[in-house]
C-alpha atoms as a PDB file:
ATOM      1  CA  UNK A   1      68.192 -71.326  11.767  1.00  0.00           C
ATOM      2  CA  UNK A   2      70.807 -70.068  10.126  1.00  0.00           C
ATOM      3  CA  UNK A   3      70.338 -66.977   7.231  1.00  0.00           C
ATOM      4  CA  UNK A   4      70.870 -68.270   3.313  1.00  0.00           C
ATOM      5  CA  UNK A   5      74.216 -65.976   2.569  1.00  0.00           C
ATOM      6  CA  UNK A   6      73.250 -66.511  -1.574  1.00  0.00           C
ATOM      7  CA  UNK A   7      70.239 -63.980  -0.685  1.00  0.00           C
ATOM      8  CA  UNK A   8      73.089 -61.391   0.845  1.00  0.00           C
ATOM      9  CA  UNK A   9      75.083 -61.993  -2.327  1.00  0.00           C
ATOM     10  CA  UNK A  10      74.205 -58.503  -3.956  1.00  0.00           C
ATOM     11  CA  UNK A  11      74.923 -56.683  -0.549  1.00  0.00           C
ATOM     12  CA  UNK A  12      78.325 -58.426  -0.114  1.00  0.00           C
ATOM     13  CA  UNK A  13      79.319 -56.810  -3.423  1.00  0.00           C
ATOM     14  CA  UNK A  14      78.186 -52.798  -2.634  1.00  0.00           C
ATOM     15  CA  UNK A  15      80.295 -53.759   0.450  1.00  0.00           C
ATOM     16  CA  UNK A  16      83.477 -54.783  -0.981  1.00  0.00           C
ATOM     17  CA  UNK A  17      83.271 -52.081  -3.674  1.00  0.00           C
ATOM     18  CA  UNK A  18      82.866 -49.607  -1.337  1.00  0.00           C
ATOM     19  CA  UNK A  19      85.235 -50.984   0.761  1.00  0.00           C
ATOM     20  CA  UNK A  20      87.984 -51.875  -1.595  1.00  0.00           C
ATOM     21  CA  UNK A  21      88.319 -47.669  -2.369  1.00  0.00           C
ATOM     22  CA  UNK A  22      89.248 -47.116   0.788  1.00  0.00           C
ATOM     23  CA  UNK A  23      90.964 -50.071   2.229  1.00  0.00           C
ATOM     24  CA  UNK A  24      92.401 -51.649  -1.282  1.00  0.00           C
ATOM     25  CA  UNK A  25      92.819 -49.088  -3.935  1.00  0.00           C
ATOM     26  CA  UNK A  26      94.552 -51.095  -6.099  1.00  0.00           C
ATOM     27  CA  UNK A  27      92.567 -54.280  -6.059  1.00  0.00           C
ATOM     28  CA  UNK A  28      91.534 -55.699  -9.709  1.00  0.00           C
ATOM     29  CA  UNK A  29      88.159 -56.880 -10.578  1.00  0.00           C
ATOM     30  CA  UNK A  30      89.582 -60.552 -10.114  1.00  0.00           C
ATOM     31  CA  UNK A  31      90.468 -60.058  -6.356  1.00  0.00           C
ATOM     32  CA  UNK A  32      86.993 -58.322  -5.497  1.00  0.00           C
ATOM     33  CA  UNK A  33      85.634 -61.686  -6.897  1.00  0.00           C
ATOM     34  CA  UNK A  34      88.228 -63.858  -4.942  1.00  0.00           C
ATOM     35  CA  UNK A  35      87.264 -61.206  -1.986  1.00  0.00           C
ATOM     36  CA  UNK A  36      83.165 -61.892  -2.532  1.00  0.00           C
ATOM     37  CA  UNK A  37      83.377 -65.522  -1.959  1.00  0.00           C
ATOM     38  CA  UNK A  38      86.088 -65.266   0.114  1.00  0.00           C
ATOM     39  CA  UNK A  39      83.830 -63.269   2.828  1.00  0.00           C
ATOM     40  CA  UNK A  40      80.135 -65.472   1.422  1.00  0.00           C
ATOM     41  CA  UNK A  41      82.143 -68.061   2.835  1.00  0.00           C
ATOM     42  CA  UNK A  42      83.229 -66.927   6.004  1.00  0.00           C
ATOM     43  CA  UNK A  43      80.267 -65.502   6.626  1.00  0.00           C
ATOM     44  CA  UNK A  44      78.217 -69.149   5.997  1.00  0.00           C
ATOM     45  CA  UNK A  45      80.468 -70.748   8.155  1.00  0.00           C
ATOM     46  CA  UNK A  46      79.797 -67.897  11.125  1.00  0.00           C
ATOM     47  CA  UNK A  47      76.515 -67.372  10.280  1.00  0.00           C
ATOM     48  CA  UNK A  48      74.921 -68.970  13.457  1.00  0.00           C
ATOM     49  CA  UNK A  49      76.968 -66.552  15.599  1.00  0.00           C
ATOM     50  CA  UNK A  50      74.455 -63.697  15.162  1.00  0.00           C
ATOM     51  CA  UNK A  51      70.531 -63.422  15.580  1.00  0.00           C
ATOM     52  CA  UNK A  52      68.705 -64.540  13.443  1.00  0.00           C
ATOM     53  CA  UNK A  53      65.848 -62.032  14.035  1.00  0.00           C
ATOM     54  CA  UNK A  54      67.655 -58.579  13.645  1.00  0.00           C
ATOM     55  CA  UNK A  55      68.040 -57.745  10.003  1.00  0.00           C
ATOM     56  CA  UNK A  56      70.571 -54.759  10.577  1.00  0.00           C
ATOM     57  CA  UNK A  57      72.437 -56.423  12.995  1.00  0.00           C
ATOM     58  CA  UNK A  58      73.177 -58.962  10.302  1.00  0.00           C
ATOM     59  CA  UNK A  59      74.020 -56.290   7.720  1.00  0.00           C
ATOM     60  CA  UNK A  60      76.509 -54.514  10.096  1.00  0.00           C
ATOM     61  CA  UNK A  61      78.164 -58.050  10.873  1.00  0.00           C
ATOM     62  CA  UNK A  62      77.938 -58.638   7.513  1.00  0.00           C
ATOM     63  CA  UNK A  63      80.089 -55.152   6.367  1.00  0.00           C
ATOM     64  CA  UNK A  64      82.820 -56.106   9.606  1.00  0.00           C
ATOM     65  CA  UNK A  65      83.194 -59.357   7.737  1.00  0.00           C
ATOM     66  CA  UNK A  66      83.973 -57.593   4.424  1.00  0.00           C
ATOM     67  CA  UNK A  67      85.681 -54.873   6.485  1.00  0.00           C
ATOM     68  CA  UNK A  68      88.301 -57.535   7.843  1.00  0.00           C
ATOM     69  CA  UNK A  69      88.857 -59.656   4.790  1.00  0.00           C
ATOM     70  CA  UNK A  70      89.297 -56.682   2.375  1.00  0.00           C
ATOM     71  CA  UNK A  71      92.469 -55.243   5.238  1.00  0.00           C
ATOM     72  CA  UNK A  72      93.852 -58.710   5.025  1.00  0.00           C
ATOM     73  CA  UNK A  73      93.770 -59.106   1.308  1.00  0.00           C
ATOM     74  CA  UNK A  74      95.500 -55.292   1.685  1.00  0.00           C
ATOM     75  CA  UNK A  75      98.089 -56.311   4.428  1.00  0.00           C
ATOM     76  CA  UNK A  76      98.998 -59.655   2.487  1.00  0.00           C
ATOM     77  CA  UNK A  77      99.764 -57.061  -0.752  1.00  0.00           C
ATOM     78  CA  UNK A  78     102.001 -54.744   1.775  1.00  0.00           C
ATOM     79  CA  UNK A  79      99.757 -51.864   1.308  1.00  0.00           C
ATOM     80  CA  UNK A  80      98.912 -49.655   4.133  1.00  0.00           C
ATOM     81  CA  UNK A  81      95.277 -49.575   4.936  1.00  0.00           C
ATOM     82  CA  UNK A  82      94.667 -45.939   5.815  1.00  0.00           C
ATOM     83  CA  UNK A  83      94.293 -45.371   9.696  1.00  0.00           C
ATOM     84  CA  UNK A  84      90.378 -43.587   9.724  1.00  0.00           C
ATOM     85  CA  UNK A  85      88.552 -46.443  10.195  1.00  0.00           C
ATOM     86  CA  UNK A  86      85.894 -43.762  12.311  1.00  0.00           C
ATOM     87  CA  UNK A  87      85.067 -42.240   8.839  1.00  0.00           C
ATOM     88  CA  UNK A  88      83.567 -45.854   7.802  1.00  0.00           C
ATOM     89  CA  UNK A  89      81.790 -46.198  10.845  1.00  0.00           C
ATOM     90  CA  UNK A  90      78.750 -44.344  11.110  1.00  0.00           C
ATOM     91  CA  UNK A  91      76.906 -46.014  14.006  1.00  0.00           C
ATOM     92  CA  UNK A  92      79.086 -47.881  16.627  1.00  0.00           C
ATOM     93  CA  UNK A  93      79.817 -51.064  15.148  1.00  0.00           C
ATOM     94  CA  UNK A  94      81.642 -52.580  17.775  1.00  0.00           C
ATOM     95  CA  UNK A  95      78.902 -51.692  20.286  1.00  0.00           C
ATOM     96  CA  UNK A  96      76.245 -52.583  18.203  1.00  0.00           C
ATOM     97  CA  UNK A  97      77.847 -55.631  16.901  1.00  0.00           C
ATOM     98  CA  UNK A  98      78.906 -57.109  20.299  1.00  0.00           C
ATOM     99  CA  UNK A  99      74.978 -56.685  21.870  1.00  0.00           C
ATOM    100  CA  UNK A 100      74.304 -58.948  19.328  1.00  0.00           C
ATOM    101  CA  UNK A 101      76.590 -61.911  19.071  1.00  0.00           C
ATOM    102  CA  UNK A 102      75.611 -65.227  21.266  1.00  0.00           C
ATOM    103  CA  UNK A 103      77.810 -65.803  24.107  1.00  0.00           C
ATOM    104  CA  UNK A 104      81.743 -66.818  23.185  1.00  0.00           C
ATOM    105  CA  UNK A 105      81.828 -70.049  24.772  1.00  0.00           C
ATOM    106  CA  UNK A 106      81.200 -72.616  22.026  1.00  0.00           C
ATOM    107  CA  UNK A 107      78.562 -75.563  22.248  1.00  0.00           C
ATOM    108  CA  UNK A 108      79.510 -78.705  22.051  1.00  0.00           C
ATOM    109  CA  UNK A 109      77.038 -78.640  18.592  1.00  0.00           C
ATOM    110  CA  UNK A 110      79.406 -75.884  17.449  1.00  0.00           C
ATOM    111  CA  UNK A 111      82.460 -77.830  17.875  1.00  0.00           C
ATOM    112  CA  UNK A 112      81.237 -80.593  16.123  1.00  0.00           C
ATOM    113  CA  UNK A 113      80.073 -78.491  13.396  1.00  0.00           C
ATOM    114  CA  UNK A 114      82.952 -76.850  13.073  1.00  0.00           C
ATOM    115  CA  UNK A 115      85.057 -80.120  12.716  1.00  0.00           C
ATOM    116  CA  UNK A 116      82.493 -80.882   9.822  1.00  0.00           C
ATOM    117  CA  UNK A 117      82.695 -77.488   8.174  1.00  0.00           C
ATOM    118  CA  UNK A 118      86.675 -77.978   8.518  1.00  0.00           C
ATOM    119  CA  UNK A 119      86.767 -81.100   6.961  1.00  0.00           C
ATOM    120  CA  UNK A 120      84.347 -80.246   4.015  1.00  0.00           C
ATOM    121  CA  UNK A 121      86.486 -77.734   3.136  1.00  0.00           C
ATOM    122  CA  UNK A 122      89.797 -79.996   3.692  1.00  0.00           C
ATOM    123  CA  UNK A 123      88.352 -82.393   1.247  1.00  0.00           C
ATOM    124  CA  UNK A 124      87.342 -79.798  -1.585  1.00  0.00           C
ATOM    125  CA  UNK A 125      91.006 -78.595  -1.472  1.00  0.00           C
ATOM    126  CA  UNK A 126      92.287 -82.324  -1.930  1.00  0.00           C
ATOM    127  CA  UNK A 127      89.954 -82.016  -5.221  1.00  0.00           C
ATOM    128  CA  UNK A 128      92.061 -79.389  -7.024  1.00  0.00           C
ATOM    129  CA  UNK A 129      95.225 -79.478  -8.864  1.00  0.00           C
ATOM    130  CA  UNK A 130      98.225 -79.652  -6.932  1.00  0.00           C
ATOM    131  CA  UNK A 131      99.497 -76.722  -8.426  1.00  0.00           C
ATOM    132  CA  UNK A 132      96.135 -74.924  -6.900  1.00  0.00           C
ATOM    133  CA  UNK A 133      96.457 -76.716  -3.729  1.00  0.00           C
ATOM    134  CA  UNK A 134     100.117 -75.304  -3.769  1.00  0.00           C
ATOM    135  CA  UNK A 135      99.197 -71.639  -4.075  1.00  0.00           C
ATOM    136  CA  UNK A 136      96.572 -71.895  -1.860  1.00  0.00           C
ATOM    137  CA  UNK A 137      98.511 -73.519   1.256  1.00  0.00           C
ATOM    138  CA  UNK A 138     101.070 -70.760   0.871  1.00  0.00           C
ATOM    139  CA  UNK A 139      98.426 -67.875   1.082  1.00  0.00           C
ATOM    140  CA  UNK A 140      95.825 -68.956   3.222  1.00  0.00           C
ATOM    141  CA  UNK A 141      97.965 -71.422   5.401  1.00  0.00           C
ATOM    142  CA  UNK A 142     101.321 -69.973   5.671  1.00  0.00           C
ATOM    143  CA  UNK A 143      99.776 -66.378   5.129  1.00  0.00           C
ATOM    144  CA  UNK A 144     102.791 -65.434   2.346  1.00  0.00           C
ATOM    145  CA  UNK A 145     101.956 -62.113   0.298  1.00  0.00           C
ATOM    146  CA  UNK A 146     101.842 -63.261  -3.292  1.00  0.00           C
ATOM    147  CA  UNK A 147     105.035 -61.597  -4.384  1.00  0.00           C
ATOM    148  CA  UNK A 148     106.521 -64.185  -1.954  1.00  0.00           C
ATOM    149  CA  UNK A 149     104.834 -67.105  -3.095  1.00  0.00           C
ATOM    150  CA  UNK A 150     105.546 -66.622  -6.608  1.00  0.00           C
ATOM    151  CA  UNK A 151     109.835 -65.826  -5.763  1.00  0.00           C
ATOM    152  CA  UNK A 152     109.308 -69.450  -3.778  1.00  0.00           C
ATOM    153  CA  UNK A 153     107.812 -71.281  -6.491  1.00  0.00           C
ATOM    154  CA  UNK A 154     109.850 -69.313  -9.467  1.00  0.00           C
ATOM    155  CA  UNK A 155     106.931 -67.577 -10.850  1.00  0.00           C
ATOM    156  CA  UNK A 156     105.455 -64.572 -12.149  1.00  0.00           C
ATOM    157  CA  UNK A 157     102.801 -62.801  -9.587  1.00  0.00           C
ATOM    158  CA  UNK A 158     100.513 -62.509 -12.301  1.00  0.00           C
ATOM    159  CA  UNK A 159     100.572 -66.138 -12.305  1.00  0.00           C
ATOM    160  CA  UNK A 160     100.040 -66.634  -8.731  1.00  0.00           C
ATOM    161  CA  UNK A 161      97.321 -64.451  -8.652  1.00  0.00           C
ATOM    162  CA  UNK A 162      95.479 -66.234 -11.546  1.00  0.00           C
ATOM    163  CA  UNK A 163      96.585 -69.727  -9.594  1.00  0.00           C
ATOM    164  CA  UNK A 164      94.644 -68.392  -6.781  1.00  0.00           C
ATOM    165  CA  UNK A 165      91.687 -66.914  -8.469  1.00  0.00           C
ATOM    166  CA  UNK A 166      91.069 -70.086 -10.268  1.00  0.00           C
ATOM    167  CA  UNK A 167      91.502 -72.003  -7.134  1.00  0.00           C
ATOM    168  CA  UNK A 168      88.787 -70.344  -5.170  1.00  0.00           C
ATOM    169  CA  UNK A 169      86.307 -70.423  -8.201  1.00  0.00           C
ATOM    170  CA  UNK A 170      86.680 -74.330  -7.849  1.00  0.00           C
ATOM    171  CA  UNK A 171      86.328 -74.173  -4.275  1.00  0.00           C
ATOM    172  CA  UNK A 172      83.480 -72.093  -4.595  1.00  0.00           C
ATOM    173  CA  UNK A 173      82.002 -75.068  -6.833  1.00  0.00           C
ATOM    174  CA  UNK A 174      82.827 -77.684  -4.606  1.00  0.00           C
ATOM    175  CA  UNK A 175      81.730 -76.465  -2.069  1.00  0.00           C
ATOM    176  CA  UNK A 176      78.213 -74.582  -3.557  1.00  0.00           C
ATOM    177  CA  UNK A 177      76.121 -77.825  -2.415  1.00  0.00           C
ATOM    178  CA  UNK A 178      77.288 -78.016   1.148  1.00  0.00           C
ATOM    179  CA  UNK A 179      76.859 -74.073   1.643  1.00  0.00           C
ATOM    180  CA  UNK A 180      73.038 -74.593  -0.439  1.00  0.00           C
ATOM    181  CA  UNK A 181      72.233 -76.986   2.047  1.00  0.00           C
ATOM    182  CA  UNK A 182      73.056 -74.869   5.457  1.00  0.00           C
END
């Protein structure tokens, strides 16, 4: 059975704000949102990778999740993300973190999942705007930095990033009943 990720919902924010000092300086209060259901989501969908059973294995999973998604967000922007990852890692993640994930060949269940889970998600993004579906292929798909997306489509970055933040709030709707039910 797979965990709820709503109940982790106040645990995914201490990580992101803690994270976000070191790994995203700059990030604004609308792109720790974007990066909260950004890693809620991930984190559903890989959810029955860990045990269920082990409460601080989850967390640590849990903060490598955040961990990753905040350096993306911090690569896409061109900022450096500083090099002492050892000073954020008090116990041995990877160690600790590998003892506990199921073995990496996937189950036929876990394929087929997967294909659902893919085309949920496919069909919540043919719900939004085109002009949302546009900003949102170019990030997540072709993996542009905003600055490039918005000299492509001849706009301000403001505007992208507001395009995207909207975006992923409607996705987040969308998509609130199928992540309820797992």
């Amino acid at each position: 059975m797979a965990r709820n990720i709503r109940e982790y919902q106040a645990q995914i924010e201490k990580f992101v704000d803690e994270l976000c000092y070191t790994y995203y300086r700059y990030s604004q209060p609308e792109d720790r949102a974007d990066i909260r259901n950004e890693v809620a989501l991930i984190a559903h969908q890989k959810s029955d990778k860990v045990k269920d059973s082990d409460e601080a294995a989850f967390l640590v999973w849990l903060r490598e999740i955040t961990k990753n998604v905040i350096r993306n967000w911090s690569r896409r922007e061109g900022r450096i993300a500083r090099s002492s990852v050892s000073s954020l890692d008090d116990e041995d993640v990877s160690g600790h973190f590998a003892e506990n994930i199921k073995s990496s060949t996937p189950l036929p269940e876990a394929c087929v999942l997967a294909q659902e889970r893919f085309q949920v998600i496919r069909t919540a993004i043919s719900e939004l705007p085109p002009i949302h579906q546009q900003v949102i292929w170019y990030f997540y798909v072709e993996e542009l930095p905003e600055k490039k997306i918005a000299q492509r489509l001849g706009i301000r970055k403001g505007t992208v990033k507001s395009r995207l933040h909207n975006a992923r709030n409607r996705l987040a709707e969308l998509l609130e009943p199928y992540i309820m039910d797992g």
